[in-house]
Protein backbone atom coordinates (compact mmCIF):
# COMPACT_ATOMS: atom_id res chain seq x y z
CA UNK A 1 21.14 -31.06 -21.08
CA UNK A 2 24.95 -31.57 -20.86
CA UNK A 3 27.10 -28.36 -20.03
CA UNK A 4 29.03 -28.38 -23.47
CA UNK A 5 25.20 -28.14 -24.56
CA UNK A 6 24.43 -25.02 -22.43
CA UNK A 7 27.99 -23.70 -23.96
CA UNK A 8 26.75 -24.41 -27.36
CA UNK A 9 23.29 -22.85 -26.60
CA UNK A 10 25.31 -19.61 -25.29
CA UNK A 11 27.48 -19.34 -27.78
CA UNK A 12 24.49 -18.79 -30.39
CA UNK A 13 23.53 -15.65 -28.70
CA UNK A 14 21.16 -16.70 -25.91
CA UNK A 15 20.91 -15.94 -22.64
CA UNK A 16 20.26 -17.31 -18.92
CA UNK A 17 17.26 -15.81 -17.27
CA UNK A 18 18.30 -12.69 -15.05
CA UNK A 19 17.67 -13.72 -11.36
CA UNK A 20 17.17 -11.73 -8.55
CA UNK A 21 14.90 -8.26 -9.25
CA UNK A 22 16.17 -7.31 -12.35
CA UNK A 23 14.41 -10.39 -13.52
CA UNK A 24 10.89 -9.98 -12.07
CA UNK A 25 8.47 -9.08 -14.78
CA UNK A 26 5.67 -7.85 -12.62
CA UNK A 27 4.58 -8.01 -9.39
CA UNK A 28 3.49 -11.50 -9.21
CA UNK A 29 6.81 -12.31 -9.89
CA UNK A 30 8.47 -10.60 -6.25
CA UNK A 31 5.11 -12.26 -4.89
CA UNK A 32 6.70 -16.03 -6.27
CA UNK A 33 10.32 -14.77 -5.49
CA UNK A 34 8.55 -13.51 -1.76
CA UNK A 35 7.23 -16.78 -1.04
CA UNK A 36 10.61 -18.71 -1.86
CA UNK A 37 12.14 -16.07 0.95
CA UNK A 38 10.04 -16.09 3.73
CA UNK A 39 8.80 -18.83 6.09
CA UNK A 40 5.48 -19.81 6.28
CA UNK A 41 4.08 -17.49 9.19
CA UNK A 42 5.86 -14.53 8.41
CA UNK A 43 4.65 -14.95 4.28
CA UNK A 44 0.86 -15.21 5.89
CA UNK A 45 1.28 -12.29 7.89
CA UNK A 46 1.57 -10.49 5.18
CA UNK A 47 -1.05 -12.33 2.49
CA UNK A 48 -3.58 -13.73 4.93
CA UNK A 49 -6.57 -11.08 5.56
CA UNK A 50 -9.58 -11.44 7.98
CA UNK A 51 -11.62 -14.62 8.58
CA UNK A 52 -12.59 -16.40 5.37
CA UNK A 53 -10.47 -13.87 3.45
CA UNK A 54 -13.72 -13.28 0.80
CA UNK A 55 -12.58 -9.04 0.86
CA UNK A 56 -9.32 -9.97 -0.06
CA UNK A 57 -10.06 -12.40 -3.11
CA UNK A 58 -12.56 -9.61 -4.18
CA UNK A 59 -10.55 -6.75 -4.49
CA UNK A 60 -8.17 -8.32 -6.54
CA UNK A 61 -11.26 -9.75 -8.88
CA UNK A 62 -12.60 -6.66 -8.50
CA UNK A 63 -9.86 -4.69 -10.42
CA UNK A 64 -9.25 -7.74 -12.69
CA UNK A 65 -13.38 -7.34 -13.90
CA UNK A 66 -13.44 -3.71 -15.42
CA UNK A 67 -13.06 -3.89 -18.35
CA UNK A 68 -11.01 -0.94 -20.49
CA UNK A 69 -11.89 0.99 -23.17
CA UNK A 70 -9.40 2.86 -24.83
CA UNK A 71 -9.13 5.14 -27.97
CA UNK A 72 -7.09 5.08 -31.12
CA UNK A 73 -4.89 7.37 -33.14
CA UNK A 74 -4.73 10.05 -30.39
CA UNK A 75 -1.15 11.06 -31.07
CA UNK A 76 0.34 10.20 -27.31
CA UNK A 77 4.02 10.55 -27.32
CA UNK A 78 4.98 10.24 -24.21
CA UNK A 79 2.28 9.90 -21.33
CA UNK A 80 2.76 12.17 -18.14
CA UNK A 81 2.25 10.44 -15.31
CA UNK A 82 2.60 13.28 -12.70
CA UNK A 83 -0.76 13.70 -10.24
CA UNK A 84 -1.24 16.26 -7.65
CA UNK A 85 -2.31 14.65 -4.42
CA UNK A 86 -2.50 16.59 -0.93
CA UNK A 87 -0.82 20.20 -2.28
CA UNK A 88 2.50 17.74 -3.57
CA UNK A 89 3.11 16.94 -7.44
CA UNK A 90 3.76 13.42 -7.29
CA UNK A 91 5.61 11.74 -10.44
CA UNK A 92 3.19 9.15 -10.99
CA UNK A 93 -0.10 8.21 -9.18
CA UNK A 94 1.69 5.50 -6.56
CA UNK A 95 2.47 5.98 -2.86
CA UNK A 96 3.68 3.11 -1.01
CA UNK A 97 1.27 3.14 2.09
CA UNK A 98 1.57 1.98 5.35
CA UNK A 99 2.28 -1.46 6.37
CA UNK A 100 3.07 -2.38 10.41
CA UNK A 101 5.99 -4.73 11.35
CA UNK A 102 7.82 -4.57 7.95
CA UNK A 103 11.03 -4.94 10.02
CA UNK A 104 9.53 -8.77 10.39
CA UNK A 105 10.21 -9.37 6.42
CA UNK A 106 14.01 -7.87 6.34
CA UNK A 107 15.69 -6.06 9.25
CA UNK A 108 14.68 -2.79 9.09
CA UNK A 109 12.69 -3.09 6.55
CA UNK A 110 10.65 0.77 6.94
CA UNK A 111 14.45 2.15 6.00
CA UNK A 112 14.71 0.24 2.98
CA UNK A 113 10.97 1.48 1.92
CA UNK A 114 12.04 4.41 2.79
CA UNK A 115 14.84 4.98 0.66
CA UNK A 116 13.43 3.60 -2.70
CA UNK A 117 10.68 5.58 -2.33
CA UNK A 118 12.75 8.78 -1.89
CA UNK A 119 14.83 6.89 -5.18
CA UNK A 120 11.70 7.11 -6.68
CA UNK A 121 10.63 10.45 -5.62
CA UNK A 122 7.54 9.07 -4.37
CA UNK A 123 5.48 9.12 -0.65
CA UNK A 124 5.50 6.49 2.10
CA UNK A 125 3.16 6.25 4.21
CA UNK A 126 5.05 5.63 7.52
CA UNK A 127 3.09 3.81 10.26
CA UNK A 128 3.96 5.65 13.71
CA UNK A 129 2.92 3.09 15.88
CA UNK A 130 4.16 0.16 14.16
CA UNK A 131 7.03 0.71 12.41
CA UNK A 132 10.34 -1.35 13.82
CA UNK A 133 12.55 1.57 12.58
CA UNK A 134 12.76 5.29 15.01
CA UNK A 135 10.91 7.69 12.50
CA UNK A 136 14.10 9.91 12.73
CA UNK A 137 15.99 7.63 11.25
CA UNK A 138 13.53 7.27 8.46
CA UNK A 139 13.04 11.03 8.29
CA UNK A 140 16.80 11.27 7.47
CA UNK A 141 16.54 8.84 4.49
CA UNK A 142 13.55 10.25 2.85
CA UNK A 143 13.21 13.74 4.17
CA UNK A 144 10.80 15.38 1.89
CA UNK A 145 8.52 12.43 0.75
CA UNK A 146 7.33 10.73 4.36
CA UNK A 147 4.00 10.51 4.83
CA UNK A 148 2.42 9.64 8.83
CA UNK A 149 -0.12 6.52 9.15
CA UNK A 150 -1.35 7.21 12.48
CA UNK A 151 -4.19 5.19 14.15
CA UNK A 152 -6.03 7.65 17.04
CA UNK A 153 -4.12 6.02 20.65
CA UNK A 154 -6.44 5.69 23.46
CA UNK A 155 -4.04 7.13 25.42
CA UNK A 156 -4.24 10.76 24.47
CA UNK A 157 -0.97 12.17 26.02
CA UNK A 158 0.72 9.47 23.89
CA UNK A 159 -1.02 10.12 21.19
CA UNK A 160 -0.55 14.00 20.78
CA UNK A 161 3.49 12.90 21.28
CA UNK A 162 3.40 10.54 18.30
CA UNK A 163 1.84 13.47 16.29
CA UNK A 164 4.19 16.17 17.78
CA UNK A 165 7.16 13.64 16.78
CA UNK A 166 5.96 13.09 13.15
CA UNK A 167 6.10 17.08 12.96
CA UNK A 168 9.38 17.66 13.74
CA UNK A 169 10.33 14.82 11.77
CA UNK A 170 9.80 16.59 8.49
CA UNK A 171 5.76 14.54 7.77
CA UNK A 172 3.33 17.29 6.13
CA UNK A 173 1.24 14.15 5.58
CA UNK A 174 -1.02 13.02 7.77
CA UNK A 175 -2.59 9.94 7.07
CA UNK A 176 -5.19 8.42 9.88
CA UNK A 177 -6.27 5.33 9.91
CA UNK A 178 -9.96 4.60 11.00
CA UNK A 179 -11.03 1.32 10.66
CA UNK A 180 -9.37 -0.54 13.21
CA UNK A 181 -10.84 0.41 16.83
CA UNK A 182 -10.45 -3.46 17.13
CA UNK A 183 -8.39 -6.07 15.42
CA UNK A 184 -9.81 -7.99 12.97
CA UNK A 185 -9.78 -11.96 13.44
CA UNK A 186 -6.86 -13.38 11.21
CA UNK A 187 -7.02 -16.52 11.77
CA UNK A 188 -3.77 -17.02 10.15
CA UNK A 189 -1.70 -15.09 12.17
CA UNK A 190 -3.59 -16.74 15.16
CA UNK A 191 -3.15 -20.42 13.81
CA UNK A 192 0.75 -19.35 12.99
CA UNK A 193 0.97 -17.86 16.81
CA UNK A 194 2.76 -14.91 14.87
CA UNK A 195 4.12 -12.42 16.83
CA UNK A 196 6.59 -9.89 16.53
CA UNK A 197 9.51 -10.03 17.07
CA UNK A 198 8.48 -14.22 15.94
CA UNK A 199 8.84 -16.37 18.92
CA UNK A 200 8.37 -20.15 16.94
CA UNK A 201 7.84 -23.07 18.84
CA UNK A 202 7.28 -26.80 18.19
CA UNK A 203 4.97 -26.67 15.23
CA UNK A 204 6.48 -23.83 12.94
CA UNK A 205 10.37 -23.73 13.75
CA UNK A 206 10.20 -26.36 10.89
CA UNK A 207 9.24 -23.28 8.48
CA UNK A 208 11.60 -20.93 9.95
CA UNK A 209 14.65 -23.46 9.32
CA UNK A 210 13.49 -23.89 6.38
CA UNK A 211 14.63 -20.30 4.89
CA UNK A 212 17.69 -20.30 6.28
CA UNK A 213 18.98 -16.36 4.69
CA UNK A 214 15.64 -15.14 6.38
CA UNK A 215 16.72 -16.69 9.52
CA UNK A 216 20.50 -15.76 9.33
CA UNK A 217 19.41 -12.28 8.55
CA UNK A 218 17.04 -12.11 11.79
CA UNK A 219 19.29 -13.84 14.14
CA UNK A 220 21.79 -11.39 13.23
CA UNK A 221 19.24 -8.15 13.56
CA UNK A 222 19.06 -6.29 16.99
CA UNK A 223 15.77 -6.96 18.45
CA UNK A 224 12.33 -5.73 16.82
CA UNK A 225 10.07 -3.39 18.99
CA UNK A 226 8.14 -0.21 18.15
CA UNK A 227 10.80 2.56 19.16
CA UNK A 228 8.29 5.43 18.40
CA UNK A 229 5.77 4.38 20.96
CA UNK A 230 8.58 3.20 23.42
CA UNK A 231 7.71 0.39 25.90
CA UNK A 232 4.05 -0.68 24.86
CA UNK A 233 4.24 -3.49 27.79
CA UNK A 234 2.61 -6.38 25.02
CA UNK A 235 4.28 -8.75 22.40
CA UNK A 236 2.80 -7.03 19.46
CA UNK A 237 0.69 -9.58 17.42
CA UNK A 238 -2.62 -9.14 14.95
CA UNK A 239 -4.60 -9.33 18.14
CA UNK A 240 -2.56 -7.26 20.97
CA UNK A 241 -1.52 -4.33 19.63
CA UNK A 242 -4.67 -3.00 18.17
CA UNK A 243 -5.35 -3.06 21.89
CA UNK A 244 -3.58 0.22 22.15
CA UNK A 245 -6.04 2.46 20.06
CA UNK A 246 -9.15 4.22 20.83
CA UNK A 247 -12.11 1.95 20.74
CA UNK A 248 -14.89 3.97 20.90
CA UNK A 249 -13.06 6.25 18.19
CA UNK A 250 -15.28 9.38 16.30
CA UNK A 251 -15.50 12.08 14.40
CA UNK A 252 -15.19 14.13 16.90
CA UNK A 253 -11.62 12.55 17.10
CA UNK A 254 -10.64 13.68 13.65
CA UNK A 255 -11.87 16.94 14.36
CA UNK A 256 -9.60 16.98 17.37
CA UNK A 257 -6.38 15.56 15.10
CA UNK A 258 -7.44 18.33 12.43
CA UNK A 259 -7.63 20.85 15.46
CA UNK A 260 -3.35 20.03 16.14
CA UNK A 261 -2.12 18.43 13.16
CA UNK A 262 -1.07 21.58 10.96
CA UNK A 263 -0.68 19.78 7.89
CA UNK A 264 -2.44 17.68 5.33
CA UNK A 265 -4.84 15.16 6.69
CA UNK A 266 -6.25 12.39 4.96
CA UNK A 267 -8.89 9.67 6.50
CA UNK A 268 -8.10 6.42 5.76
CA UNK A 269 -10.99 3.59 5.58
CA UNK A 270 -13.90 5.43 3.97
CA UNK A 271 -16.26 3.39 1.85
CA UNK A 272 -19.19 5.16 2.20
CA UNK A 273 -20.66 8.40 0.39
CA UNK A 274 -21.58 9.62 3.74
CA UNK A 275 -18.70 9.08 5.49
CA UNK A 276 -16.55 11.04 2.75
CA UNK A 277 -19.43 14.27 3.41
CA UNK A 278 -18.64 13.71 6.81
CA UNK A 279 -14.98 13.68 6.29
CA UNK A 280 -15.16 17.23 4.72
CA UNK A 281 -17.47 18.37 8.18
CA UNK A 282 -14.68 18.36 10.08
CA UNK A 283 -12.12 19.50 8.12
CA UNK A 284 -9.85 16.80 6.43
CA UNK A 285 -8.26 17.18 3.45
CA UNK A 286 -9.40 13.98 1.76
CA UNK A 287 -10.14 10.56 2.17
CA UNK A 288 -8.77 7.35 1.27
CA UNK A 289 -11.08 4.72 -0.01
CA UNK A 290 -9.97 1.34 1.37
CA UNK A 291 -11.07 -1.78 3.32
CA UNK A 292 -7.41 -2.44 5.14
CA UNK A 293 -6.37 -4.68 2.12
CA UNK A 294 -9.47 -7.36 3.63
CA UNK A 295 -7.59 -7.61 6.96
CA UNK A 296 -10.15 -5.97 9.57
CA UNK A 297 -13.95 -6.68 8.80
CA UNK A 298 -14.06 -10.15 6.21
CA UNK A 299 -17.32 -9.49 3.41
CA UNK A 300 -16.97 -5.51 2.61
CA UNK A 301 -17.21 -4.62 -0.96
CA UNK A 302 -14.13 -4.13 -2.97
CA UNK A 303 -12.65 -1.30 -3.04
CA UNK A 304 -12.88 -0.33 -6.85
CA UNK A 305 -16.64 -1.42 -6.39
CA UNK A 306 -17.69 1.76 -4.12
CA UNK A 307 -14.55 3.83 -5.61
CA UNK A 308 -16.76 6.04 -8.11
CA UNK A 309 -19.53 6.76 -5.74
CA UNK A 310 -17.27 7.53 -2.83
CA UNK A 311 -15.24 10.13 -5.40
CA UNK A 312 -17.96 11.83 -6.79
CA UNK A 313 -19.49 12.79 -2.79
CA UNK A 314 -15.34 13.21 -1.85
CA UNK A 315 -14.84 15.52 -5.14
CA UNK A 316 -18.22 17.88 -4.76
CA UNK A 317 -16.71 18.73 -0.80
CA UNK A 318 -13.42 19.78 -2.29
CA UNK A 319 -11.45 16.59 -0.86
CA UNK A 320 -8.56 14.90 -2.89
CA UNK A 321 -9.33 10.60 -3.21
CA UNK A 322 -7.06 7.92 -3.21
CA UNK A 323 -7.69 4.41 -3.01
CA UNK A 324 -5.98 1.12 -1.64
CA UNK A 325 -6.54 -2.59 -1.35
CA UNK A 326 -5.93 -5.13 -4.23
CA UNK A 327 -4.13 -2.86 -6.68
CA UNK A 328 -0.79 -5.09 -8.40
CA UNK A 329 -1.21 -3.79 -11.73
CA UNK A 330 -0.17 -0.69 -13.62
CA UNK A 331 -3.66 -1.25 -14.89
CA UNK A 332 -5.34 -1.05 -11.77
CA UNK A 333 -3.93 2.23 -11.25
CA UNK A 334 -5.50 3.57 -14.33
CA UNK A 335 -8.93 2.21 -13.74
CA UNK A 336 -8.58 4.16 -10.41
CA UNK A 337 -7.67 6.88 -12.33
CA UNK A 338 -11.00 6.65 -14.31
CA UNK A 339 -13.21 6.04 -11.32
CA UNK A 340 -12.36 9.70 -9.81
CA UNK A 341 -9.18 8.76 -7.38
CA UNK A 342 -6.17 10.93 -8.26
CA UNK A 343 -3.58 8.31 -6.88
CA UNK A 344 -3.20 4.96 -5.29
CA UNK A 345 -1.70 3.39 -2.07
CA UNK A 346 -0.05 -0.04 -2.57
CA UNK A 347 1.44 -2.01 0.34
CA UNK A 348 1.73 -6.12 -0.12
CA UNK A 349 3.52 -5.52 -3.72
CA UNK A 350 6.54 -3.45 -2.56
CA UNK A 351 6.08 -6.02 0.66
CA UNK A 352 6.98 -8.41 -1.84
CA UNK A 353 10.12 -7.16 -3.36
CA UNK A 354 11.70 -6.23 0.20
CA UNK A 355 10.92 -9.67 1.45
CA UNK A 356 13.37 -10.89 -2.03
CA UNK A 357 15.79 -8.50 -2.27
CA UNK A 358 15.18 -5.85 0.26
CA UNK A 359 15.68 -2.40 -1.23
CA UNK A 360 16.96 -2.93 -4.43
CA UNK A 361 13.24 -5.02 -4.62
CA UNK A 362 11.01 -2.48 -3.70
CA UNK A 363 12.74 -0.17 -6.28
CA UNK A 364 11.89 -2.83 -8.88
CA UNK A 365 8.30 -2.68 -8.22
CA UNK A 366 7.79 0.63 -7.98
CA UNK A 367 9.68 0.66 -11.67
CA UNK A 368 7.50 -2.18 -12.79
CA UNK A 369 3.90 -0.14 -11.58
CA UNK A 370 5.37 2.84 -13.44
CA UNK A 371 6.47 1.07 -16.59
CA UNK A 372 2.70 -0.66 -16.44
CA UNK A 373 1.28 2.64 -15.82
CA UNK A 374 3.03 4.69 -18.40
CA UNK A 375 2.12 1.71 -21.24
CA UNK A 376 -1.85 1.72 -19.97
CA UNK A 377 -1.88 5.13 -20.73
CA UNK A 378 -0.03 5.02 -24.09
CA UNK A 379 -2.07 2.52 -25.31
CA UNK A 380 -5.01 3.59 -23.95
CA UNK A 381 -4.43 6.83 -25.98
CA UNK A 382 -4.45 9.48 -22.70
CA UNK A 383 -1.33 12.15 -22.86
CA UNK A 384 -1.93 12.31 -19.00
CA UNK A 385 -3.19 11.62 -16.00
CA UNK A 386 -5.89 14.07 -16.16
CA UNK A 387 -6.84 12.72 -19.15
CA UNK A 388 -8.24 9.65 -17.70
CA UNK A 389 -11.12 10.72 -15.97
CA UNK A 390 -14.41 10.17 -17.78
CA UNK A 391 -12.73 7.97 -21.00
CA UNK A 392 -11.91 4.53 -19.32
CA UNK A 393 -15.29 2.26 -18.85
CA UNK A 394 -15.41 0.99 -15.97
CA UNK A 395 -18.71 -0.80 -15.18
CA UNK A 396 -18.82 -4.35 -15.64
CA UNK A 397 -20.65 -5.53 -18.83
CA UNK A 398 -21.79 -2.06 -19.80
CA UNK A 399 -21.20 -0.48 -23.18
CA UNK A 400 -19.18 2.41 -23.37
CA UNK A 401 -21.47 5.65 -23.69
CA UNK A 402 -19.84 8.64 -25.92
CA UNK A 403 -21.21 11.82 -25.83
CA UNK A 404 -19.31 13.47 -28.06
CA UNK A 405 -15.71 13.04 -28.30
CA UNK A 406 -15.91 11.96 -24.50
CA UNK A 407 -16.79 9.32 -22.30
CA UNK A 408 -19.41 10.25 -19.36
CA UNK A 409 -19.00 8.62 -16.48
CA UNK A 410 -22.17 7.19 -14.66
């Protein structure tokens, strides 16, 4: 096409494709834009999972598979999406959750989470340990909406700091992360040598060079490290840094967070019934159903497989459920809904729009899961939230069961 063709086609009224965020249409679309931004080992670090990767692909099928069964002429006007998670009214069922090293994707990268999430009135899920950005800092750009991730230190003096710090920073939230005592084996990190701060060598500067507003950005950035833990004494990498937690962590360690910690505290990495009963034992105030996005133990069952079961135990001990791992639809959200959790974490899609256009990206995809959200439940036929519970079906290849005007949930 000439250009006095593109005037001609412009001058009839149509327009060139928006670029940049305004023009992503969902979250696949920061995922493409994400993988035009980043190089190679820096993109895997935050796609690749453990092993053979087989949790990852399944919670993402797993989501995709249940099926939704909506009603009719139910006279929604406007959905509300507001949910009540952890003793805070959240606007919609989202919180960004915790996701280490995000300083690696644009420099400081927790700051620029932080602030669309306070944009968006919504939680993040801070990690402590491995965040690139001093928590302070963080606290002052979101001050009413940070959430801790904390994973249980084996060094306890440093670990009852951390929690002491997160206090006085302004987190209420407590969120504790249990299912890493020891990394999980991602072998593309390891083939990648990834490390942070990244140190390439011979076989992936090629990748690095080849993003050049990545590398201008991190060449200009002072130097990553973990300023809330201080001087850790180890390059951080999928591999070293777990080597900092507790091993041989417990219950017994939960009960001794619940014991100090005097605000909300949720378990994060539950996936059985009898963990969530054990949860409630020692005094937590609810659970978060997740297999760490596929990244620790490769072959565990999807998320939104053991969701309903884990729920129903969680709900009959008085404990609030969310869920993680696999969720990039508005869609997903609302199955979650249905299946008993009363919100959702999401990491690798705002991940995705800071890696493409930093914070004005993460804003978009938090818009874009509300947008999907609010149009599930409109067409759906649910006025709210609440309403979800006990209409959607969920099961694969099972017929919807009414009893009634409602839906029961098996």
């Amino acid at each position: 096409m000439e250009a006095r063709d593109v005037v001609r086609f412009l001058r009839r009224g149509a327009t060139l494709p928006v670029r940049g965020p305004a023009g992503w249409l969902s979250v696949a679309d920061a995922r493409r834009a994400a993988r035009r931004a980043l190089p190679r080992p820096v993109l895997e670090f935050v796609e690749g999972g453990a092993e053979d990767e087989v949790t990852v692909r399944r919670n993402e099928a797993a989501w995709d598979g249940r099926p939704v069964v909506g009603r009719v002429l139910r006279g929604v006007d406007r959905p509300d999406l507001t949910t009540r998670v952890a003793g805070v009214e959240l606007p919609m069922p989202v919180v960004l959750g915790p996701a280490g090293f995000t300083g690696t994707l644009r420099p400081r990268g927790e700051l620029a989470v932080a602030r669309a999430a306070a944009a968006a009135g919504i939680p993040y899920a801070v990690p402590l340990a491995a965040s690139t950005t001093d928590l302070g800092t963080l606290a002052a750009a979101n001050p009413h909406g940070l959430w801790a991730n904390h994973y249980p230190f084996a060094d306890r003096a440093r670990d009852h700091d951390l929690l002491e710090r997160a206090w006085a920073a302004g987190c209420r939230v407590l969120v504790v992360t249990v299912d890493v005592p020891v990394a999980g084996w991602r072998e593309r990190d390891l083939r990648n040598g990834f490390t942070v701060p990244p140190r390439p060598d011979v076989t992936t500067l090629g990748h690095y060079v080849a993003r050049p507003g990545w590398l201008a950005r991190f060449l200009r950035a002072e130097a990553l490290g973990t300023p809330n833990v201080g001087d850790t004494g180890v390059l951080a990498s999928s591999s070293s840094f777990p080597a900092l937690f507790k091993r041989d962590v417990s219950w017994s360690d939960i009960a001794a967070i619940r014991a100090v910690w005097p605000g909300r505290v949720l378990v994060k990495g539950v996936l059985s019934p009898a963990d969530a009963v054990l949860a409630a034992e020692v005094g937590v105030d609810g659970v978060v159903v997740s297999n760490h996005g596929g990244r620790q133990l490769d072959g565990l069952a999807a998320t939104a497989d053991v969701l309903a079961d884990v729920a129903a135990c969680a709900r009959e001990h008085g404990l609030d459920v969310l869920v993680d791992s696999g969720i990039r639809r508005g869609r997903h959200v609302v199955t979650a809904l249905a299946l008993g959790a009363s919100a959702v974490l999401v990491a690798r899609p705002y991940l995705y729009g800071l890696a493409a256009g930093g914070q004005e990206g993460v804003e978009r995809v938090v818009a874009l899961l509300r947008a999907e959200v609010e149009r599930t439940l409109h067409l759906a036929g649910f006025a709210c939230v609440a309403d979800v519970a006990g209409w959607l079906e969920v099961r694969p290849g099972s017929p919807p069961e009414i009893s009634g005007s409602r839906r029961t949930l098996r």
